[in-house]
C-alpha atoms as a PDB file:
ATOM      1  CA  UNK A   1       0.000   0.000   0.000  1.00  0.00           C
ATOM      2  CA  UNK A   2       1.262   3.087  -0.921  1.00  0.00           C
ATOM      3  CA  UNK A   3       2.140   5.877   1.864  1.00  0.00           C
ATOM      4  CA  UNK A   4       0.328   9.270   1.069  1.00  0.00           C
ATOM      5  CA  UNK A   5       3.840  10.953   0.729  1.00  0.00           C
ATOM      6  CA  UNK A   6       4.570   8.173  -2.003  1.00  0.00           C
ATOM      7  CA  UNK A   7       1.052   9.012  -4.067  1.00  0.00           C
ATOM      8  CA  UNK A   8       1.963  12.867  -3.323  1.00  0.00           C
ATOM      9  CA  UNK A   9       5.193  12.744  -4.822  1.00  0.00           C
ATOM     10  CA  UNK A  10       3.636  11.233  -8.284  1.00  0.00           C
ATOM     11  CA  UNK A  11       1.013  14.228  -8.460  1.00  0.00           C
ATOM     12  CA  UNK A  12       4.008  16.473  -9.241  1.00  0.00           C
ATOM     13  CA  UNK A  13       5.729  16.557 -12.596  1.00  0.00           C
ATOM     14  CA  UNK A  14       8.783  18.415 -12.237  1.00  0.00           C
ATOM     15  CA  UNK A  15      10.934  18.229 -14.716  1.00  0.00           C
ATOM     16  CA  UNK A  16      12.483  22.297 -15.083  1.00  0.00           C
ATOM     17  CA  UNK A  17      13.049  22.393 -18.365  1.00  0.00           C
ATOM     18  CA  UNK A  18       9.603  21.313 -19.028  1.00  0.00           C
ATOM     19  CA  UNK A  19       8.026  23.318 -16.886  1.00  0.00           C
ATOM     20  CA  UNK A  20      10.342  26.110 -18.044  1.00  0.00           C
ATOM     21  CA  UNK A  21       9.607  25.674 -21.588  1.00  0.00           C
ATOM     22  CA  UNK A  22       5.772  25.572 -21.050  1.00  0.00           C
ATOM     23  CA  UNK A  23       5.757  28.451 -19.077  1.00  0.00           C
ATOM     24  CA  UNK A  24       8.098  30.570 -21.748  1.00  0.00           C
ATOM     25  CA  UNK A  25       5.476  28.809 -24.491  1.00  0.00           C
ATOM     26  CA  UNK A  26       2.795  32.067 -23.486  1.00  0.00           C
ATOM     27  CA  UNK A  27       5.701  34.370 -24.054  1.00  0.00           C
ATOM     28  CA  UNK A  28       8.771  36.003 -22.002  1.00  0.00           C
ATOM     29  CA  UNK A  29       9.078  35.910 -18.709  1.00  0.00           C
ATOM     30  CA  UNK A  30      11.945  36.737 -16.734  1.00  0.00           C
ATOM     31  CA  UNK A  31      12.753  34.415 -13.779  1.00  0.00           C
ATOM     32  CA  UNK A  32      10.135  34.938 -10.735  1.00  0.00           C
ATOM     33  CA  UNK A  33       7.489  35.745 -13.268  1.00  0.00           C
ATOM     34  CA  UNK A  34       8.427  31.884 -14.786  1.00  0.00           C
ATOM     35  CA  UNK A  35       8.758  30.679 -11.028  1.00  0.00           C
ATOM     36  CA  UNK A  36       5.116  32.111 -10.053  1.00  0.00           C
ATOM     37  CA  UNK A  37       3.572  30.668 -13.279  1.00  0.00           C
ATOM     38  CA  UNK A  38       5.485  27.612 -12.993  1.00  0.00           C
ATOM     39  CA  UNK A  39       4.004  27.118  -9.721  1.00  0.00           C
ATOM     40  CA  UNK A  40       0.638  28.144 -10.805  1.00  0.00           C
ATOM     41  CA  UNK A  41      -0.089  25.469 -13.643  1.00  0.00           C
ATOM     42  CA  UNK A  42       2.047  22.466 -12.038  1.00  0.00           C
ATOM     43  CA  UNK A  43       1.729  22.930  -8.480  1.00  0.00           C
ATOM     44  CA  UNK A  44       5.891  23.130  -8.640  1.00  0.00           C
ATOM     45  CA  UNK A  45       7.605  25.632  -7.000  1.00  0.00           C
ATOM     46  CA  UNK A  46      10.982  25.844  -8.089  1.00  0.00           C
ATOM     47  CA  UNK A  47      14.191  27.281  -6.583  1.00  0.00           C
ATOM     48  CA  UNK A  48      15.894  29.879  -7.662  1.00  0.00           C
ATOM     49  CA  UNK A  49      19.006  27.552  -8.094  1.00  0.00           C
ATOM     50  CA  UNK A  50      17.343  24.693  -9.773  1.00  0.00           C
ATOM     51  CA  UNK A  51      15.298  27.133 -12.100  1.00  0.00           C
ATOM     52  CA  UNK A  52      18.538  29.772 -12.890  1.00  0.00           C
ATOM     53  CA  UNK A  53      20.867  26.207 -13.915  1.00  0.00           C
ATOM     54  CA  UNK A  54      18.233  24.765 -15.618  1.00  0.00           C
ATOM     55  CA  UNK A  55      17.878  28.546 -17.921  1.00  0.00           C
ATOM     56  CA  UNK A  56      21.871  28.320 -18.414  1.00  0.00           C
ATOM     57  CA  UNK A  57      21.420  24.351 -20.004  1.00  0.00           C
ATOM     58  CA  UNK A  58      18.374  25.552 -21.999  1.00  0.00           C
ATOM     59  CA  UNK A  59      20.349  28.495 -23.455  1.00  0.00           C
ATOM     60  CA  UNK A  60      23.474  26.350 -24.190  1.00  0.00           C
ATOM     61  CA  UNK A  61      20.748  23.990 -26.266  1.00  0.00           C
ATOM     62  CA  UNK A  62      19.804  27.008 -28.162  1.00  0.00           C
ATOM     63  CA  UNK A  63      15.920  26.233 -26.875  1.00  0.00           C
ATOM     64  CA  UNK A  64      15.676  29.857 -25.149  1.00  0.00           C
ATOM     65  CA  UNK A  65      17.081  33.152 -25.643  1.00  0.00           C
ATOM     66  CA  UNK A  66      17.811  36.031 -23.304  1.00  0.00           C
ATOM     67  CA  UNK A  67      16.270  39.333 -23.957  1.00  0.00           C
ATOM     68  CA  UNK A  68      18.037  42.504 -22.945  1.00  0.00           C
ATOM     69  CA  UNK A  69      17.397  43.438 -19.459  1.00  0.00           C
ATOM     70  CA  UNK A  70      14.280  44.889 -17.982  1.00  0.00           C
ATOM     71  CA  UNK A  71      14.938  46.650 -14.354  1.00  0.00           C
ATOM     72  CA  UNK A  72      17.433  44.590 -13.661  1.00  0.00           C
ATOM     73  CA  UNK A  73      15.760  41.392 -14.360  1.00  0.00           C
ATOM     74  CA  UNK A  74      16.883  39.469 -17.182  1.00  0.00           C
ATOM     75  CA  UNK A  75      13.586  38.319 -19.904  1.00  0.00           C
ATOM     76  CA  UNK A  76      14.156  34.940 -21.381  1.00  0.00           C
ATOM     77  CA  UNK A  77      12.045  33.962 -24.574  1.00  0.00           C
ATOM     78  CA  UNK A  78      11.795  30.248 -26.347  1.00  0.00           C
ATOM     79  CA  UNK A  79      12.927  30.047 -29.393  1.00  0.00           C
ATOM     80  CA  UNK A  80      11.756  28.049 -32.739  1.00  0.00           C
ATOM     81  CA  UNK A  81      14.388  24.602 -31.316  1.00  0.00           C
ATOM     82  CA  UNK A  82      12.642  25.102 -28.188  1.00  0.00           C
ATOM     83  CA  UNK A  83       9.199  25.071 -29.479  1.00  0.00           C
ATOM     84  CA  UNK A  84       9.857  21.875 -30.966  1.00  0.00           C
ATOM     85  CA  UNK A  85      11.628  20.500 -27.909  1.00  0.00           C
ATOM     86  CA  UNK A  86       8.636  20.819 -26.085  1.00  0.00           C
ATOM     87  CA  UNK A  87       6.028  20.034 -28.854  1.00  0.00           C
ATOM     88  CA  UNK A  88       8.450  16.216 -29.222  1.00  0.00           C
ATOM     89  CA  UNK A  89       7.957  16.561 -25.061  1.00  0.00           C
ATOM     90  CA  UNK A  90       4.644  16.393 -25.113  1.00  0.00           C
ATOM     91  CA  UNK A  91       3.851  14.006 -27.655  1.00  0.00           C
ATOM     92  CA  UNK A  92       5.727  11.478 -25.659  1.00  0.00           C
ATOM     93  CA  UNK A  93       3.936  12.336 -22.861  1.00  0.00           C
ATOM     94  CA  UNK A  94       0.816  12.424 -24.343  1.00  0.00           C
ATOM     95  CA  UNK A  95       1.386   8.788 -25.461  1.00  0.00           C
ATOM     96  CA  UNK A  96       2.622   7.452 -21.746  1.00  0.00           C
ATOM     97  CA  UNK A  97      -1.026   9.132 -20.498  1.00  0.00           C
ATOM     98  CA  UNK A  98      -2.914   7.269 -23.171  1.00  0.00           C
ATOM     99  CA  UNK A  99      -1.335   3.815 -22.807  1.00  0.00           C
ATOM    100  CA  UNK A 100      -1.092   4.375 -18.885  1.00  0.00           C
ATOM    101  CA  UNK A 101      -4.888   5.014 -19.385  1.00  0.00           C
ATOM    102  CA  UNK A 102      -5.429   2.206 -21.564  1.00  0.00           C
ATOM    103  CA  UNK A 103      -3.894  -0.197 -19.207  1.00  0.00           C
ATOM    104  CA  UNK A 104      -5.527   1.062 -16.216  1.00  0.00           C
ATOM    105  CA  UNK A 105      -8.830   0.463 -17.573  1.00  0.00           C
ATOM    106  CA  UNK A 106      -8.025  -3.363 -18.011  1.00  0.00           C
ATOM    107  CA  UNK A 107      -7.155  -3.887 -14.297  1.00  0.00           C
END
């Protein structure tokens, strides 16, 4: 039987670049602004450190771009590589819901 921190820990997807790519997907957003929405749509709050390490590996991919500087806080947009990053993302994802579904149904 499964202990409610066990179940808890399955409700949350988080993945950062995911999560940082979906919430760049409705347009720029500069770090808190991505942490708030982040948290927001997938219940994930991230930390500064995960979420500002994660932003240098996406940038080094060439999925998102930095925008010039706003107040002292630093825009980030995805780009056209990112886009499809996270369109191939979801697809997969998409499919492990369906056949996860699928099987569930049968048991």
């Amino acid at each position: 039987m499964p202990k409610e921190k066990d179940v808890f820990d399955l409700r949350r997807y988080s993945d950062p670049s995911l999560l940082i790519l979906s919430s760049l997907a409705s347009g720029p957003k500069h770090g808190y602004a991505m942490m708030e929405d982040i948290a927001e749509f997938s219940g994930t709050r991230l930390e500064p450190g995960t979420l500002y390490g994660a932003l240098a590996r996406l940038e080094r991919r060439g999925w998102i771009e930095p925008l010039p500087a706003e107040e002292r806080r630093r825009p980030y947009r995805i780009t056209a590589a990112g886009v499809t990053a996270l369109r191939e993302q979801i697809a997969t994802m998409s499919r492990i819901v369906t056949v996860g579904s699928q099987r569930l149904s049968t048991t």
